[in-house]
Protein backbone atom coordinates (compact mmCIF):
# COMPACT_ATOMS: atom_id res chain seq x y z
CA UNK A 1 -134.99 117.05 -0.16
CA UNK A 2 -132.95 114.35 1.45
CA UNK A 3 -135.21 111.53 1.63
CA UNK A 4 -134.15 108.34 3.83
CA UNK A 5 -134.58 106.15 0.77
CA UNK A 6 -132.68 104.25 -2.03
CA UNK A 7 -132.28 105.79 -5.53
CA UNK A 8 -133.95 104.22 -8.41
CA UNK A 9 -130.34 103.22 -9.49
CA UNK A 10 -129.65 101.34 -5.99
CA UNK A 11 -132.41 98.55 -6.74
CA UNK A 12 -131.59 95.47 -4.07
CA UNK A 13 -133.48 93.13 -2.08
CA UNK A 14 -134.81 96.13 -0.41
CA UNK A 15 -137.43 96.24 -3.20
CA UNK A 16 -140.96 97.25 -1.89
CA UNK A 17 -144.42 98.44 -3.14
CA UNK A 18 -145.55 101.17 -0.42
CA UNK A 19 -149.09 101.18 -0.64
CA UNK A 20 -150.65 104.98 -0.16
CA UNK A 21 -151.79 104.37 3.95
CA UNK A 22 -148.33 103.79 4.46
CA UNK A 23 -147.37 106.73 2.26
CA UNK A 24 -149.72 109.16 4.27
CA UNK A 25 -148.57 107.91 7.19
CA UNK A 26 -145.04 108.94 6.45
CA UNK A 27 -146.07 112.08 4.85
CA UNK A 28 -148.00 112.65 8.37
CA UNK A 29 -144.67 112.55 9.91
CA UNK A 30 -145.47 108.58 11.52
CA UNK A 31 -141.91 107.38 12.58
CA UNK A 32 -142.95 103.88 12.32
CA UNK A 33 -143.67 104.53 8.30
CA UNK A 34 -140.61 106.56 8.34
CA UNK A 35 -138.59 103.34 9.98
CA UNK A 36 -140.53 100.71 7.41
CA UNK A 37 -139.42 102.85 4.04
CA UNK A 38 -136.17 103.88 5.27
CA UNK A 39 -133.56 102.64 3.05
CA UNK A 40 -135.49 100.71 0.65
CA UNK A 41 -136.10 101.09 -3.33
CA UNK A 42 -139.69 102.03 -2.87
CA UNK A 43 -141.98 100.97 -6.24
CA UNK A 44 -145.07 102.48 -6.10
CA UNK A 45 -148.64 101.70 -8.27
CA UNK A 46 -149.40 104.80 -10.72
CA UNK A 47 -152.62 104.54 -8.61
CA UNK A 48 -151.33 104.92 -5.40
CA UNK A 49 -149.53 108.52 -6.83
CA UNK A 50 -153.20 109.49 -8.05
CA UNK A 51 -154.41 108.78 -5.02
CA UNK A 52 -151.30 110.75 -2.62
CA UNK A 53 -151.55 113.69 -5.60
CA UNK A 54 -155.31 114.14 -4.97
CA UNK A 55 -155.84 113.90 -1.06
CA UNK A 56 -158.45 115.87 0.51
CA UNK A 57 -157.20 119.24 1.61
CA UNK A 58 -153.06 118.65 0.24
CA UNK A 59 -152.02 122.19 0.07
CA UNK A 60 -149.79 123.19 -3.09
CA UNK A 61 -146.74 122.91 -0.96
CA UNK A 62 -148.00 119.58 0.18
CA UNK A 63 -147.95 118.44 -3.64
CA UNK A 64 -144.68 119.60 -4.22
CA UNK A 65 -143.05 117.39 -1.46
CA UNK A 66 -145.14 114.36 -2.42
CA UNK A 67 -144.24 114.78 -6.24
CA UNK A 68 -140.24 115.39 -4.97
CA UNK A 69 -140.40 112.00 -2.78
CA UNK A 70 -142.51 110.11 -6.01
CA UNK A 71 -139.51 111.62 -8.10
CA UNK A 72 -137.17 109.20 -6.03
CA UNK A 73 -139.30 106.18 -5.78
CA UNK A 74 -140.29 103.99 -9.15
CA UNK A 75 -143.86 104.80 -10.57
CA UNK A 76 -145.59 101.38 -12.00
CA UNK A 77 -148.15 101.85 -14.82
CA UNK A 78 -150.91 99.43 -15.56
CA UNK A 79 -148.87 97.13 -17.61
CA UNK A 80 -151.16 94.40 -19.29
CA UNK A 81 -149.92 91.84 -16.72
CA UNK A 82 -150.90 94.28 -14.08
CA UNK A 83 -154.28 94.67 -15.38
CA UNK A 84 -154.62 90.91 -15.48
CA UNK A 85 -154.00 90.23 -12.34
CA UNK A 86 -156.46 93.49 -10.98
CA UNK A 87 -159.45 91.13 -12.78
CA UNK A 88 -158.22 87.89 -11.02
CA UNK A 89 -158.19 89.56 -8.07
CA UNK A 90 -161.24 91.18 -7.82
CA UNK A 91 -162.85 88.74 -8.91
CA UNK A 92 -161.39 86.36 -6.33
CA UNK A 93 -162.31 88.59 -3.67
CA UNK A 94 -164.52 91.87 -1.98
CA UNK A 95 -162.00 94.33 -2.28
CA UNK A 96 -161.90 98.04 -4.51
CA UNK A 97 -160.38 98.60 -7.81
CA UNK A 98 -157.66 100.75 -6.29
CA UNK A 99 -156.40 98.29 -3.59
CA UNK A 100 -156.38 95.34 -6.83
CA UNK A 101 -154.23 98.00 -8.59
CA UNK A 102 -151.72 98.16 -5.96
CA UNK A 103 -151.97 94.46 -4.44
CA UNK A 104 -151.58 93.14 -8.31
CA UNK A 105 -148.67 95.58 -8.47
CA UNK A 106 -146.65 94.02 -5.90
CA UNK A 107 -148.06 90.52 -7.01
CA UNK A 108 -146.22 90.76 -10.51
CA UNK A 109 -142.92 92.38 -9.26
CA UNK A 110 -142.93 89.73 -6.49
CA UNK A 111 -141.95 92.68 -3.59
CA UNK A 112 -143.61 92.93 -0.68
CA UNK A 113 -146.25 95.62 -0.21
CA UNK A 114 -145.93 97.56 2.42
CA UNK A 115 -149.21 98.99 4.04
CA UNK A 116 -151.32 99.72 7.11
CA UNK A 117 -154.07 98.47 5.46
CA UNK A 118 -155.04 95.17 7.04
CA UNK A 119 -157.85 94.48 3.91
CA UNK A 120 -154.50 93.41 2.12
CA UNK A 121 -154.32 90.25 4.00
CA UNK A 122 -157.11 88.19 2.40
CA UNK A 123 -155.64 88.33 -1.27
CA UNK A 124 -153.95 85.29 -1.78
CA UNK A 125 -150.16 84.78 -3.50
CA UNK A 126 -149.38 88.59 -1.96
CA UNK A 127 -147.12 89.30 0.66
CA UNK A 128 -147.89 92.25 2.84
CA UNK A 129 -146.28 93.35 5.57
CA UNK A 130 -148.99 94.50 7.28
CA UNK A 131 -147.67 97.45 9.59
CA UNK A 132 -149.73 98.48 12.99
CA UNK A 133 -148.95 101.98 14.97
């Protein structure tokens, strides 16, 4: 499907962790997600792909171009210094297990996460790039 992003093999300083607003945003056709992602090695949290492969109402045709863009971005398990940093988050600070997951992701990789989710911004040592429409 010629997506406007780098292959796994092209890893730069383009490195980012696209959380999954910014993700449904671009899947919702947003051209300001579409300009943030373009041509950059997108990483993305195993929980963010749970989350994009089980939205409300995704159609099976809506799966299959999710799971073709994932294909072309690198998936992050819960590594155990993932996991560590989900409890020292959350327990630093009000915000859900999923959003840890994907702020600690970014945290250990030291990219910048990519969202439209201002909640990001009160985790401290994480670097979002907080984008507005």
């Amino acid at each position: 499907m010629g997506w406007n992003i780098k292959s796994k093999s092209a890893m730069s300083g383009d490195n980012i962790v696209a959380d999954t607003s910014i993700l449904i945003n671009f899947f919702n056709g947003n051209e300001v997600a579409e300009r943030c992602l373009a041509e950059r090695t997108i990483f993305v949290s195993v929980i963010t792909e749970i989350e994009l492969l089980c939205y409300p109402g995704l159609t099976n045709h809506g799966r299959k171009l999710i799971k073709e863009f994932l294909s072309e971005c690198i998936i992050i398990d819960l590594e155990p210094e993932i996991k560590e940093l989900i409890i020292d988050i959350r327990s630093k600070h009000k915000i859900k297990l999923p959003d840890a997951a994907i702020a600690a992701t970014a945290m250990k990789y030291d990219f910048p996460l990519f969202t439209m989710d201002k909640g990001f911004n009160k985790i401290t040592n994480l670097k979002p790039v907080i984008i507005e429409v």
